[in-house]
Every structure is written in C-alpha cells, then in structure tokens.
C-alpha atoms as a PDB file:
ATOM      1  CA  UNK A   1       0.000   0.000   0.000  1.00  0.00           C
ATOM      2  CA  UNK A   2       2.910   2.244   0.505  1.00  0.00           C
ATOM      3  CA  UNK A   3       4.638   1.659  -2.380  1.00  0.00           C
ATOM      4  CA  UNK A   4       1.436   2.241  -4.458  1.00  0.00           C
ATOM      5  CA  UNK A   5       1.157   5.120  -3.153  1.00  0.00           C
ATOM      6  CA  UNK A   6       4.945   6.423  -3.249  1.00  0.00           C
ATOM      7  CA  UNK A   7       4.830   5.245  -7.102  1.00  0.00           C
ATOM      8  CA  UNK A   8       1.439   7.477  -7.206  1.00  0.00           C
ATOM      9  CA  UNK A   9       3.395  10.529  -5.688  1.00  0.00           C
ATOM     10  CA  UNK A  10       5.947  10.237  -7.663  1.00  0.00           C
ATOM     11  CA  UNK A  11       4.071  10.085 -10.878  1.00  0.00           C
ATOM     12  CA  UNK A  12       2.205  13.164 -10.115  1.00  0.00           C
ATOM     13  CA  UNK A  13       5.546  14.998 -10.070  1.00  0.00           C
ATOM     14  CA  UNK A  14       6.108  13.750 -12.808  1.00  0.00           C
ATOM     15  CA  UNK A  15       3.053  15.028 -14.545  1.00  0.00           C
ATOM     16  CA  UNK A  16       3.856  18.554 -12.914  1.00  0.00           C
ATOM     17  CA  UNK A  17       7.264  18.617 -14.100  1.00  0.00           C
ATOM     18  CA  UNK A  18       6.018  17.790 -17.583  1.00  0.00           C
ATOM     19  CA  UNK A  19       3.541  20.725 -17.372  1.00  0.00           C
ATOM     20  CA  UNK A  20       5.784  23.143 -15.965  1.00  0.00           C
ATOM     21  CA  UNK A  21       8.445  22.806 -18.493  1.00  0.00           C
ATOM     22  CA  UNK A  22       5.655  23.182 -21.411  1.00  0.00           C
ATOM     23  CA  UNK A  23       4.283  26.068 -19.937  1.00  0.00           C
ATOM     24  CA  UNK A  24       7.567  27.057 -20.010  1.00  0.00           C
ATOM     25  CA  UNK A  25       8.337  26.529 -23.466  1.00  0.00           C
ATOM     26  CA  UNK A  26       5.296  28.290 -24.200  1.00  0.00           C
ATOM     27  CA  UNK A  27       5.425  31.768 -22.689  1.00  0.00           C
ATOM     28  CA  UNK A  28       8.824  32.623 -21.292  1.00  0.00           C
ATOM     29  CA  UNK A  29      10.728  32.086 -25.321  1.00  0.00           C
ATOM     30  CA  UNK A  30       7.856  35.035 -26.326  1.00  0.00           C
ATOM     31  CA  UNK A  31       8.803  37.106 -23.839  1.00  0.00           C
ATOM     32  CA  UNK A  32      12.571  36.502 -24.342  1.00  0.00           C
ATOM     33  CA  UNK A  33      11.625  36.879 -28.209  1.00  0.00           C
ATOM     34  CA  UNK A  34      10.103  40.216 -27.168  1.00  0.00           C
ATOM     35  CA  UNK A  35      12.558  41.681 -25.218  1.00  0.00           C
ATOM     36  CA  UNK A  36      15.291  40.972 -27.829  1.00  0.00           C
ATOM     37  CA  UNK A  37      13.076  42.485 -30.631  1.00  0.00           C
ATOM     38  CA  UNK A  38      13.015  45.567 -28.426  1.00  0.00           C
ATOM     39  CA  UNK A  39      16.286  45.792 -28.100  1.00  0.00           C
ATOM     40  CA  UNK A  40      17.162  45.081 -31.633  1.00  0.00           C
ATOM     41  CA  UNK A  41      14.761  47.845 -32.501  1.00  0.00           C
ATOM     42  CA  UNK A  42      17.131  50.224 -30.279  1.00  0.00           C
ATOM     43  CA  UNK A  43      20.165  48.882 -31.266  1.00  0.00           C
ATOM     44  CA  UNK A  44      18.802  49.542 -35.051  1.00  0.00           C
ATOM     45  CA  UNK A  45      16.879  52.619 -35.374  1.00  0.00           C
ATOM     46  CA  UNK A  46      18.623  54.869 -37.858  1.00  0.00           C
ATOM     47  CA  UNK A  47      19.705  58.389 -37.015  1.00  0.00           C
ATOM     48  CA  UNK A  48      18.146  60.704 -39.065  1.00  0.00           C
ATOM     49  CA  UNK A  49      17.295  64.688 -38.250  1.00  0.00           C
ATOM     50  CA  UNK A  50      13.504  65.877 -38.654  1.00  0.00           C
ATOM     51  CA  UNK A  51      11.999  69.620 -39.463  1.00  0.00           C
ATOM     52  CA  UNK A  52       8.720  70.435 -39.393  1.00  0.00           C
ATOM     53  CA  UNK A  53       6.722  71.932 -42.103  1.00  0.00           C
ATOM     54  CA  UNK A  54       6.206  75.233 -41.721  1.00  0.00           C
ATOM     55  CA  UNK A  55       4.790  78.551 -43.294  1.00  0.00           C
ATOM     56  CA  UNK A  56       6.548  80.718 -44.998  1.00  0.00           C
ATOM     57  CA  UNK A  57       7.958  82.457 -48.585  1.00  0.00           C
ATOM     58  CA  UNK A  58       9.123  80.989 -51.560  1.00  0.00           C
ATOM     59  CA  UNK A  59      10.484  82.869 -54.820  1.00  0.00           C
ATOM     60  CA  UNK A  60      11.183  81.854 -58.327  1.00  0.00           C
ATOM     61  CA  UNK A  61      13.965  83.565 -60.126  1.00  0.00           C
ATOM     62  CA  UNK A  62      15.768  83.772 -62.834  1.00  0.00           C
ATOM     63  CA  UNK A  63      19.477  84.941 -63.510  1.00  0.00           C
ATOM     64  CA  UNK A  64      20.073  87.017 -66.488  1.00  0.00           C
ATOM     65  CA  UNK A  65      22.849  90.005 -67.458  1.00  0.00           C
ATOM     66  CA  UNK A  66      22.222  93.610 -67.631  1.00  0.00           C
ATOM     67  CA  UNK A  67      23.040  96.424 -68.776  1.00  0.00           C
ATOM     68  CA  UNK A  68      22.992 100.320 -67.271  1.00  0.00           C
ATOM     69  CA  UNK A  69      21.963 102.482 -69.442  1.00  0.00           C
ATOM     70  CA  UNK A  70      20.772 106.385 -68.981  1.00  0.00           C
ATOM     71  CA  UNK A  71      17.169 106.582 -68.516  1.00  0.00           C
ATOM     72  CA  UNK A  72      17.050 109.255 -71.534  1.00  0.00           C
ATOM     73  CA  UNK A  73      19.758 108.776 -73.686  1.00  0.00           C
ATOM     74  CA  UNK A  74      19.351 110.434 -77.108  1.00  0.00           C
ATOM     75  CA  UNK A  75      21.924 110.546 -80.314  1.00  0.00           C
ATOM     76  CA  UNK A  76      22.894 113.685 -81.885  1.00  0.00           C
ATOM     77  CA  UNK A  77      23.452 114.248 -85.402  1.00  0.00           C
ATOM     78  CA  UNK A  78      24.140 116.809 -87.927  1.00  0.00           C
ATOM     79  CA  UNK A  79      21.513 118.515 -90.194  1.00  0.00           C
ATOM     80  CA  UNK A  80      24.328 118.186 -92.772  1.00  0.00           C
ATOM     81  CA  UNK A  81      26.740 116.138 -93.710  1.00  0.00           C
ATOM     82  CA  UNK A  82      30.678 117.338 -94.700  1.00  0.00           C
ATOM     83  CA  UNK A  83      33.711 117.446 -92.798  1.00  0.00           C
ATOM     84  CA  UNK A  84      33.689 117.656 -88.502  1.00  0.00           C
ATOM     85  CA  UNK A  85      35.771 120.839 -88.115  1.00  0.00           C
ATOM     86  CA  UNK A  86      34.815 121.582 -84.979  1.00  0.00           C
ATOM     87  CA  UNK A  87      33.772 119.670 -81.331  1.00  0.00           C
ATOM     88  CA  UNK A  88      32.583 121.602 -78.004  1.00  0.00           C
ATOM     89  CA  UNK A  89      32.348 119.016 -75.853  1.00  0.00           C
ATOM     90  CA  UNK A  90      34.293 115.780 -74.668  1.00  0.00           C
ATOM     91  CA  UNK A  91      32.785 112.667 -72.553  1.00  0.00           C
ATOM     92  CA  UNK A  92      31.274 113.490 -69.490  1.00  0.00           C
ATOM     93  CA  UNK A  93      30.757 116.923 -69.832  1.00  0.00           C
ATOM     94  CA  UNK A  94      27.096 118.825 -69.185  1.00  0.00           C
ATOM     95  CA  UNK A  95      25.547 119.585 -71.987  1.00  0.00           C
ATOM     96  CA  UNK A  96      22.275 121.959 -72.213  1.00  0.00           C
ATOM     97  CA  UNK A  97      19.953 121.401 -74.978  1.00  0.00           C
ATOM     98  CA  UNK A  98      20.029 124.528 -77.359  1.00  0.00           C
ATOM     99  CA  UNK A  99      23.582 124.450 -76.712  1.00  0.00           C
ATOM    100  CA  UNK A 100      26.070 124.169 -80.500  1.00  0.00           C
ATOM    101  CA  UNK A 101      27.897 120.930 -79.928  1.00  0.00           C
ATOM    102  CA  UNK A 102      30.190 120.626 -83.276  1.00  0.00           C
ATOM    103  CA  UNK A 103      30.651 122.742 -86.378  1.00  0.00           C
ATOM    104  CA  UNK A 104      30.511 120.882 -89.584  1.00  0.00           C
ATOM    105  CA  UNK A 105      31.820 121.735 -93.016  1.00  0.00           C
ATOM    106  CA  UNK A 106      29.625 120.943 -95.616  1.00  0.00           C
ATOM    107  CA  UNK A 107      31.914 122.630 -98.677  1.00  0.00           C
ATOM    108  CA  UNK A 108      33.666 120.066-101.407  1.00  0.00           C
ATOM    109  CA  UNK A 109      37.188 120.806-102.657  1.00  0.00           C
ATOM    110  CA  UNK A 110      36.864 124.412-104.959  1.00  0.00           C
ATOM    111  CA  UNK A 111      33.391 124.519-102.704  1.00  0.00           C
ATOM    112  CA  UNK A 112      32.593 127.665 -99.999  1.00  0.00           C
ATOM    113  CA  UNK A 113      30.040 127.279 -97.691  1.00  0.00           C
ATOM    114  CA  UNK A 114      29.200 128.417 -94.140  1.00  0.00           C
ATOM    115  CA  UNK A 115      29.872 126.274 -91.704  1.00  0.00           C
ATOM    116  CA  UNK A 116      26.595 124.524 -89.980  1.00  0.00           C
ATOM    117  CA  UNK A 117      26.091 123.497 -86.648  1.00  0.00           C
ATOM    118  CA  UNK A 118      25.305 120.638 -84.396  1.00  0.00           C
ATOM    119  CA  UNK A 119      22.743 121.168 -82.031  1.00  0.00           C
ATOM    120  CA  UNK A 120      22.033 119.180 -78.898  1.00  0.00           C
ATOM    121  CA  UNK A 121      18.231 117.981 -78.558  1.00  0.00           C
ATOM    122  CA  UNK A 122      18.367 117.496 -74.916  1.00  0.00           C
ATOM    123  CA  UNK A 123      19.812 118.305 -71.534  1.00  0.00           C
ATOM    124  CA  UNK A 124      22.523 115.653 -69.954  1.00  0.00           C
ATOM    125  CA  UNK A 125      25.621 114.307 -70.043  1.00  0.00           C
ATOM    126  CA  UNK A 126      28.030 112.999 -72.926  1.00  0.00           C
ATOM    127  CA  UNK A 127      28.331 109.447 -72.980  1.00  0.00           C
ATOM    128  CA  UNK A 128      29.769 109.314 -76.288  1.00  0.00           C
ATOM    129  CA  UNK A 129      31.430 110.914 -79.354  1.00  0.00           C
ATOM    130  CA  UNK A 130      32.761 108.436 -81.355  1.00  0.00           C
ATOM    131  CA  UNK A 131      34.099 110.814 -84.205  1.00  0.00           C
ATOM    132  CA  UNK A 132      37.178 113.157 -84.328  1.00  0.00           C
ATOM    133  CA  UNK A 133      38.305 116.555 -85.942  1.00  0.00           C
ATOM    134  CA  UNK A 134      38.842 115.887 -89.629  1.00  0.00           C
ATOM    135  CA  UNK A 135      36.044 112.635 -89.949  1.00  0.00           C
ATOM    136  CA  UNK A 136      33.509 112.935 -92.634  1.00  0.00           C
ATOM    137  CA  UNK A 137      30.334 112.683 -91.463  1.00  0.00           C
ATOM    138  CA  UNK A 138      26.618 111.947 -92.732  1.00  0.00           C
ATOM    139  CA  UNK A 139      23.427 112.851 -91.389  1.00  0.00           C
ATOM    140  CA  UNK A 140      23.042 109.337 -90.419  1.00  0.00           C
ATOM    141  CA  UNK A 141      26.124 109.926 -88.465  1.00  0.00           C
ATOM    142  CA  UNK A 142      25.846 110.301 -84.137  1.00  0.00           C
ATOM    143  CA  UNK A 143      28.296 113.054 -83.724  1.00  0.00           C
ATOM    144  CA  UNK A 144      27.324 112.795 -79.488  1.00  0.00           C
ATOM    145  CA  UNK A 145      25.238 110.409 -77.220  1.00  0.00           C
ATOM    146  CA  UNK A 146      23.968 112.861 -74.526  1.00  0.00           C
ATOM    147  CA  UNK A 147      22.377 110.915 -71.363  1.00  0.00           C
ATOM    148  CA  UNK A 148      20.877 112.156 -67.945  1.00  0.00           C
ATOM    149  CA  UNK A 149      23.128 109.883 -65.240  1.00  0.00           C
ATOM    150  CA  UNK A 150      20.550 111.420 -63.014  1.00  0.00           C
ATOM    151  CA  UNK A 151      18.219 108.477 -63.845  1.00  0.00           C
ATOM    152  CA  UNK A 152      19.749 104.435 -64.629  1.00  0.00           C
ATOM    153  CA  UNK A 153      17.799 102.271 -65.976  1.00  0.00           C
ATOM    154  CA  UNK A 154      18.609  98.588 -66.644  1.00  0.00           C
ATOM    155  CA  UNK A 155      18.202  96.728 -69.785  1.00  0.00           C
ATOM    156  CA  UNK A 156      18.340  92.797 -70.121  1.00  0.00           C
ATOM    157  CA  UNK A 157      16.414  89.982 -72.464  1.00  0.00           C
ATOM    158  CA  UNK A 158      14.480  87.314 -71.277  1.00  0.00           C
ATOM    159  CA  UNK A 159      14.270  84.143 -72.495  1.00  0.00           C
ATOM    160  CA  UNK A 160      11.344  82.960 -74.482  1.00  0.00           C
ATOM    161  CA  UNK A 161      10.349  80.024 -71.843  1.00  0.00           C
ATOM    162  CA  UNK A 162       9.979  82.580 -69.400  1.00  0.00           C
ATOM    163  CA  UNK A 163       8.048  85.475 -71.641  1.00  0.00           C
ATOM    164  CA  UNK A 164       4.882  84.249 -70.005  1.00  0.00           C
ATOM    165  CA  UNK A 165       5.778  85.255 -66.492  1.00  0.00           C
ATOM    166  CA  UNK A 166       7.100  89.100 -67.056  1.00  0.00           C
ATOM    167  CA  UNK A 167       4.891  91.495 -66.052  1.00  0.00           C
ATOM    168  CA  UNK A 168       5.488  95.091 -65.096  1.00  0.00           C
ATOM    169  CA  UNK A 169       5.991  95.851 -61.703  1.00  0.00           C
ATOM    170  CA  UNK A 170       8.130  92.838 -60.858  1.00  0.00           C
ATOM    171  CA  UNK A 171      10.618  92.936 -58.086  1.00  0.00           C
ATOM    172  CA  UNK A 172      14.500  91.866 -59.181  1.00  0.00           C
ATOM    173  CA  UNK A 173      17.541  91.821 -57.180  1.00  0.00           C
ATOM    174  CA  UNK A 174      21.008  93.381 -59.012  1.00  0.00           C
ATOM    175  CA  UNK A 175      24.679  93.133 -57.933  1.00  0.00           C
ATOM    176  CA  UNK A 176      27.967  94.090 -59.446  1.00  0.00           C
ATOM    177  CA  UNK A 177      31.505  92.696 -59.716  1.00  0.00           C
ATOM    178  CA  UNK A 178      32.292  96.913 -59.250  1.00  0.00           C
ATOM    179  CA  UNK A 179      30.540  96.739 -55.932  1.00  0.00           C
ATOM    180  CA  UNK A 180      30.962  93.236 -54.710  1.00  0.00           C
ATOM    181  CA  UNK A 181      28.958  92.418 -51.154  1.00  0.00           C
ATOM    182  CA  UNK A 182      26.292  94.276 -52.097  1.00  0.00           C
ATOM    183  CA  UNK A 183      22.887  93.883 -54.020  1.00  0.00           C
ATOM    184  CA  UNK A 184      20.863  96.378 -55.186  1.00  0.00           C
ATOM    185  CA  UNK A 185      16.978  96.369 -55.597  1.00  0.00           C
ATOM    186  CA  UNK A 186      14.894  97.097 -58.922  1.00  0.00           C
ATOM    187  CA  UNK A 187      11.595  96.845 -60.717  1.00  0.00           C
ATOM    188  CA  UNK A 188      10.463  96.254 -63.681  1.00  0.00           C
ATOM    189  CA  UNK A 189       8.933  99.591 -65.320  1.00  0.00           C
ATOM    190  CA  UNK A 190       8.859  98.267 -69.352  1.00  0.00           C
ATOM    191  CA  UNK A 191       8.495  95.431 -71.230  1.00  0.00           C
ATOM    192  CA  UNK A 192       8.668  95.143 -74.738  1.00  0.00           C
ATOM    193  CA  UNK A 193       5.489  93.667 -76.348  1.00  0.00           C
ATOM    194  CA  UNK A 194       7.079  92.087 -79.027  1.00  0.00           C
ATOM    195  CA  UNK A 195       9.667  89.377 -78.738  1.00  0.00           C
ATOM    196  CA  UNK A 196      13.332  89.475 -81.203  1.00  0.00           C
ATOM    197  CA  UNK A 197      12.685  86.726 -83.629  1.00  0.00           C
ATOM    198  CA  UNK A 198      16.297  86.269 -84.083  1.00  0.00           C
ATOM    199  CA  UNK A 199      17.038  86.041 -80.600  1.00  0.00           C
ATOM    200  CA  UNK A 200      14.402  84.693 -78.866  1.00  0.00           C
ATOM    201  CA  UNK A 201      14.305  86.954 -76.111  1.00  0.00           C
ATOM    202  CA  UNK A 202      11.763  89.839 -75.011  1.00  0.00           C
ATOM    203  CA  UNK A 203      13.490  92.866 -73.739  1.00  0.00           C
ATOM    204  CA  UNK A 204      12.808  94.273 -70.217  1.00  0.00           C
ATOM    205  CA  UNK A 205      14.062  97.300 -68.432  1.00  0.00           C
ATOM    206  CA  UNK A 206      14.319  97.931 -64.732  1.00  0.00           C
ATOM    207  CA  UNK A 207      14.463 101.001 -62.936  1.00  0.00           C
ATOM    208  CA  UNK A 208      16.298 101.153 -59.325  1.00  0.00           C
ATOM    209  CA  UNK A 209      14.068 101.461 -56.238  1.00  0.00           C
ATOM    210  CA  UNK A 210      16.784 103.204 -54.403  1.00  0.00           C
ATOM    211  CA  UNK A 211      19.344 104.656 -56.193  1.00  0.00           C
ATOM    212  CA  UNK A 212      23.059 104.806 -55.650  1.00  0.00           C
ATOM    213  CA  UNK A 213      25.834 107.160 -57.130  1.00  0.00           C
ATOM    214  CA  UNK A 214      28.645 104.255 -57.160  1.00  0.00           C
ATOM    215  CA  UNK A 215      26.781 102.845 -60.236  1.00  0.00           C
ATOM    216  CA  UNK A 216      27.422 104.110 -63.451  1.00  0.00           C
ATOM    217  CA  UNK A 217      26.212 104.134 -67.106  1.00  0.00           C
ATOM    218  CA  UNK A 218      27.876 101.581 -68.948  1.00  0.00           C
ATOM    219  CA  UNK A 219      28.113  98.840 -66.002  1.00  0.00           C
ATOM    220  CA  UNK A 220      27.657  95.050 -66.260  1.00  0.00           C
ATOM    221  CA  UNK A 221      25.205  93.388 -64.236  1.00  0.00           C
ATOM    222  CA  UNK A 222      24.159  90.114 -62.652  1.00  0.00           C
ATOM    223  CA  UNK A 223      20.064  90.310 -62.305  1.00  0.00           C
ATOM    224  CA  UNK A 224      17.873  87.706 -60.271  1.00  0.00           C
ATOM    225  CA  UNK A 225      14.167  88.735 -61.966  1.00  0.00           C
ATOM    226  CA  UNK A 226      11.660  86.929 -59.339  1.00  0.00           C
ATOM    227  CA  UNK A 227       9.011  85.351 -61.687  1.00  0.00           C
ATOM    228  CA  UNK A 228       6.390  83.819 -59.193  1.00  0.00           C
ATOM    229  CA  UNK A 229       5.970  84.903 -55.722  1.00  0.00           C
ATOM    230  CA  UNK A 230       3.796  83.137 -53.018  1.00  0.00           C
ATOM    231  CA  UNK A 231       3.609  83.785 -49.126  1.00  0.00           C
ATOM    232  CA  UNK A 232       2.006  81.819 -46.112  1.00  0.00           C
ATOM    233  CA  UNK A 233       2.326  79.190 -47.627  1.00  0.00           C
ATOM    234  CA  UNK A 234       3.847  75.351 -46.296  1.00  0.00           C
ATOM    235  CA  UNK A 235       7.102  74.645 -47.196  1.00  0.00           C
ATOM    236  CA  UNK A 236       9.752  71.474 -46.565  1.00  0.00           C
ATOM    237  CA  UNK A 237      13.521  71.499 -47.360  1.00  0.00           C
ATOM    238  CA  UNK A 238      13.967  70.545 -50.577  1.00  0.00           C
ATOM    239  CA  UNK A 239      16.529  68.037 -49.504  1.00  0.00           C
ATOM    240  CA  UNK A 240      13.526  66.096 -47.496  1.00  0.00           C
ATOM    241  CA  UNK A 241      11.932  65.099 -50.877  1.00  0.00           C
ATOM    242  CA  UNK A 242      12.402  61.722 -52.764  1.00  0.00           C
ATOM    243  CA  UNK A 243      11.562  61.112 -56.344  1.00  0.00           C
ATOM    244  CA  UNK A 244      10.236  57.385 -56.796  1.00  0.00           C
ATOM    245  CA  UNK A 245       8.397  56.149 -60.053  1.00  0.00           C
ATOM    246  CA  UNK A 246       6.989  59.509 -60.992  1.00  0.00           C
ATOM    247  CA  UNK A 247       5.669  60.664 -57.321  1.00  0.00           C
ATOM    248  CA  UNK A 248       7.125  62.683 -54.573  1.00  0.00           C
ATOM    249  CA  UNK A 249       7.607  61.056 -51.174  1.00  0.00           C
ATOM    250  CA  UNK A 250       8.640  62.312 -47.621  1.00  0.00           C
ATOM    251  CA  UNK A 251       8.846  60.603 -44.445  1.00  0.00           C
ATOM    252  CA  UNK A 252       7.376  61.925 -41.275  1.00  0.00           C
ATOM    253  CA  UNK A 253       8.143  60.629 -38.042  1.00  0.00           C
ATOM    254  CA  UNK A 254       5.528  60.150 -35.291  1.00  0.00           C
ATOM    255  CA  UNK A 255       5.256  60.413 -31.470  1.00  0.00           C
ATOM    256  CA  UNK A 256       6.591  56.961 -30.974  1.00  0.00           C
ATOM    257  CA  UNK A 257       9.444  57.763 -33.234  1.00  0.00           C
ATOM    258  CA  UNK A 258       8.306  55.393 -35.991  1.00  0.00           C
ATOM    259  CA  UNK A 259       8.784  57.044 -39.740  1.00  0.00           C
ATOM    260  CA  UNK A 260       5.663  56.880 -41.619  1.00  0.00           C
ATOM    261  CA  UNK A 261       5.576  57.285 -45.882  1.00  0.00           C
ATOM    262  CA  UNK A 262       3.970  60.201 -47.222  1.00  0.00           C
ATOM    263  CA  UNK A 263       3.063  60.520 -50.851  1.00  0.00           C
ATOM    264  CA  UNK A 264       3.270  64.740 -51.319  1.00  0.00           C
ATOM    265  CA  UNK A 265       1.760  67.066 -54.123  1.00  0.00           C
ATOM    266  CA  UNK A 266       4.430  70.070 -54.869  1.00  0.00           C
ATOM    267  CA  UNK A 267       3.642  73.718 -55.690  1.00  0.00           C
ATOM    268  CA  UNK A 268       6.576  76.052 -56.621  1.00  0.00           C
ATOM    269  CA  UNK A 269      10.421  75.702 -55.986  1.00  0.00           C
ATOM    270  CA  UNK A 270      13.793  77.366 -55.131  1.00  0.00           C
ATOM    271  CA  UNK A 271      16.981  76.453 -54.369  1.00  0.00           C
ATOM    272  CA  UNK A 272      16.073  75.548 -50.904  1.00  0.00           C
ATOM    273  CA  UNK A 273      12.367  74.850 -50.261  1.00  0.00           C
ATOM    274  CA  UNK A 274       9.321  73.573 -51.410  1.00  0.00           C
ATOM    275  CA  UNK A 275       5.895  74.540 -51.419  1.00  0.00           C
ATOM    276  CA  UNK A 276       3.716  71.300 -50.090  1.00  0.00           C
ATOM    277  CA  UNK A 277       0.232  71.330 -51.430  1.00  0.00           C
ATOM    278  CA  UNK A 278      -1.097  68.183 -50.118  1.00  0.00           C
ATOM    279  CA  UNK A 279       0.181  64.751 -48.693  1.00  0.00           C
ATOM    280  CA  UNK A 280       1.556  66.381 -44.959  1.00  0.00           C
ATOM    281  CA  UNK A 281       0.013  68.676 -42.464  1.00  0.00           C
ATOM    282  CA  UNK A 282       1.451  71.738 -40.634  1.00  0.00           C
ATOM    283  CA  UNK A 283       3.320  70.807 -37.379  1.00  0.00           C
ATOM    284  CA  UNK A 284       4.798  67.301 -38.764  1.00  0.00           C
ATOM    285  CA  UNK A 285       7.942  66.291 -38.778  1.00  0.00           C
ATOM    286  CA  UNK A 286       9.255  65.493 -41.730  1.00  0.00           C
ATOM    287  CA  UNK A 287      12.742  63.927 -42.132  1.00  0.00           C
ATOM    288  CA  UNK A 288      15.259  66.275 -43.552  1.00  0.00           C
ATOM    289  CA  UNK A 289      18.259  63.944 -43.456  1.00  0.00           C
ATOM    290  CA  UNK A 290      19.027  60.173 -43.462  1.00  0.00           C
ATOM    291  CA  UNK A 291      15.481  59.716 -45.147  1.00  0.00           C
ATOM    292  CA  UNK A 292      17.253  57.920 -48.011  1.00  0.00           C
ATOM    293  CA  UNK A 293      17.627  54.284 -47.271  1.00  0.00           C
ATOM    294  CA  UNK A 294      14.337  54.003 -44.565  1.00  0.00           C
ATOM    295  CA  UNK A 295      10.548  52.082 -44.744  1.00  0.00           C
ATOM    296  CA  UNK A 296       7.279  52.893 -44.043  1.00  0.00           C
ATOM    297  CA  UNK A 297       7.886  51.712 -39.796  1.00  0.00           C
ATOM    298  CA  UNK A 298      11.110  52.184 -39.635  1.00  0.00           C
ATOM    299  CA  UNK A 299      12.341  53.197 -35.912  1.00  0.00           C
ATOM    300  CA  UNK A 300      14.630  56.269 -35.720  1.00  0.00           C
ATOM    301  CA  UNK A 301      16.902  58.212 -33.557  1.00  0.00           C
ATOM    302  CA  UNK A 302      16.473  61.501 -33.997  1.00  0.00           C
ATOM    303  CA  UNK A 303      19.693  64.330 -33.644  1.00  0.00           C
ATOM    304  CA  UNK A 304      19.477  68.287 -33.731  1.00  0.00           C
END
C-alpha cells in the first residue's frame, strides 16, 4: 500500500514537471523573443534629423545680365553732312539742350560754304562721341550720345520660356563685380510687347528702387528677376523630398518615433524649399536627413 502510493506521488511529479516545463516553453521564449526584438529595434533605429513643415515664402527667379543704361539717352546728329571741323564738348561733360555741340563743313574741294552746326536735342551728359576733328560725317552719323546719369535704368532679355511670367511691376535683385557684397533692388517699369525673332528673347528694363551714385552708365550686371511669388504658404527642405516612379515622397516621423511614408503634391520651388500642397500637415515632422535608405515603420533616432 505504501509503495502504491509512493509510485502514485511520484508520478504526479512527474506530470507537474512535464507541465511546468511546457508552460515554459510556451510563454517565457515570447517574452525573451520580445525583449530581444526591443532591443534590436534600439540597437537599429537609424539616425536621421527631422523639421517640421512650416509657413513661410518661396520665390522663383531667374538669372540674367544687364546692362545700365541712362534713362534718356538720345543721339545727336548733324543737319548736314561734310567734314567735322569743330567739337565743343568731350565725354562726361554737361551739356544743355540749345547748346552748339560741333561745327561741320559741308563745302567740297573748290566749294565755300558756311559752316553749320550741331545742335544738342536734350539736356545731360556725354556718354559718347565716337568721331574726331577731320572725320567725314553723314546725317546718319551720331556726332554725341547725350544721357541724364541722373536716372539708370537697366536693360536685359528674357528668355522665351519665361516670356509668359514678365509682367510690369516685378521685383528683381542686381549686384555688381564693381561693388561686390552688395545687391541692389529694382523693378520692372517696361516690357517690350514684341519678342526678337532672331534672338528669342523679349526685352525688359528695370528702374532702381533706391538709387546709388557708385553705379554708373555703362556697367555690367548680374540680375535675379523673381518670376512667381507666393507667401504663407507650407514649405519642406527641398533636400527632405524623394523622387520614386513619378511621385514625390517624404517621411514623417511620429510620437513613438516610428517614420511613416507620405506621398506629397508640390507647388513652386527654389533652391532651398518647397511649397507642399497636399500629402503632410502643418506641425509634422518630416525627415530632412538620413530619409534615403528608410521604410514605411522604420524606428529612428532623432539628432538636432
């Protein structure tokens, strides 16, 4: 009777063992499973920096080449042509209209005639006189260029792709290799309605919103003409965008610092931003760097 029951006892352990060790088996791998997964997760997570979208300004420009020109800039010439006997004025010197400029000499060898005059038309400064004492001249012949420096203008073409976007009244930025660390502010004033057939181009002028005596007639300059303007608007980095397959994709990371894929709809560019016109929401983070290689769930680390 005692052994029966010792035998009995000790098959019961048995039996408890057995059930202990499969519960075992059953729940304490998943948690060990679990707790590794974590910590692979932590040891994995890719370091990446986030920035959130945001309002603010975006610009379009273009870079083109100018040049200053006198705002009224006229061309003298003679009423007759003959021999230049005669010149009043040299470059840079004030010139009122009425006043005789250059005699010419109309007479041919075994010829006597009175000498005629060259009259100015306008008021200004000369910018040019490209003939000397003894040239023959025609009628068709600019003795002076006579220019008011009081008021620059600024002359550049356009080209054709971006005819559609000039309009009068356009804001532009200007600097000069004569006055480098500096830029200058302009508008556009005049456009051309017709565009040069030969060249392609439409021709614009500026005129300066605040002007400065360092620049001069004649100059060279660098112009960034801003074509579309928008403001308020939400804007990324343009380095958080990917191109894949024809769409536009950006990741945004969420409270629990898992990434999240974003399909986006663009507006307008520059250099640096982009206008977002669906796809994210103000206030999200979007990854600005170290988005490259990462999946929809993704866990990240996330650095200023």
């Amino acid at each position: 009777m005692k052994k029966s029951k010792i035998a009995a006892i000790v098959i019961i352990s048995l039996i408890a063992v057995f059930v202990v060790l499969i519960l075992f088996n059953l729940f304490l791998p998943e948690k060990t499973d679990s707790v590794d997964t974590s910590q692979r997760q932590r040891v994995s997570a890719t370091t990446v920096r986030v920035t959130p979208v945001s309002t603010g300004t975006i610009e379009k420009s273009v870079i083109l080449n100018g040049e200053i020109l006198a705002r009224n800039q006229v061309t003298i010439f003679p009423t007759v042509g003959g021999r230049l006997v005669e010149t009043r004025f040299g470059i840079g010197d004030r010139v009122e209209r009425g006043n005789v400029v250059a005699m010419i000499d109309p007479a041919r060898p075994g010829e006597v005639f009175s000498q005629s005059p060259v009259v100015s038309t306008v008021s200004g400064t000369v910018l040019n006189a490209p003939f000397s004492i003894g040239d023959t001249v025609t009628t068709q012949s600019g003795v002076y260029v006579v220019g008011d420096l009081s008021s620059l203008l600024v002359e550049t073409f356009v080209p054709e792709r971006f005819v559609a976007a000039v309009r009068q009244g356009m804001r532009a930025i200007l600097w000069f290799e004569a006055i480098p660390g500096e830029t200058f502010n302009a508008e556009v004033f005049e456009v051309n309605p017709v565009i040069d057939p030969v060249t392609r181009t439409l021709r614009v002028r500026l005129r300066f919103l605040n002007p400065d005596t360092r620049i001069k007639a004649g100059m060279f300059a660098t112009i960034s003409l801003v074509t579309n303007r928008k403001d308020n608007i939400p804007v990324i980095q343009r380095t958080s965008v990917i191109s894949t397959y024809g769409s536009w994709i950006v990741f945004i990371v969420d409270e629990d610092n898992i990434t999240r894929r974003r399909e986006v709809t663009l507006g307008i560019d520059n250099e640096d931003y982009l206008e977002i016109l669906s796809g994210v929401s103000l206030g999200d983070r979007v990854v600005s760097a170290g988005q490259n290689f990462l999946s929809d769930g993704d866990p990240v680390r996330i650095v200023d």
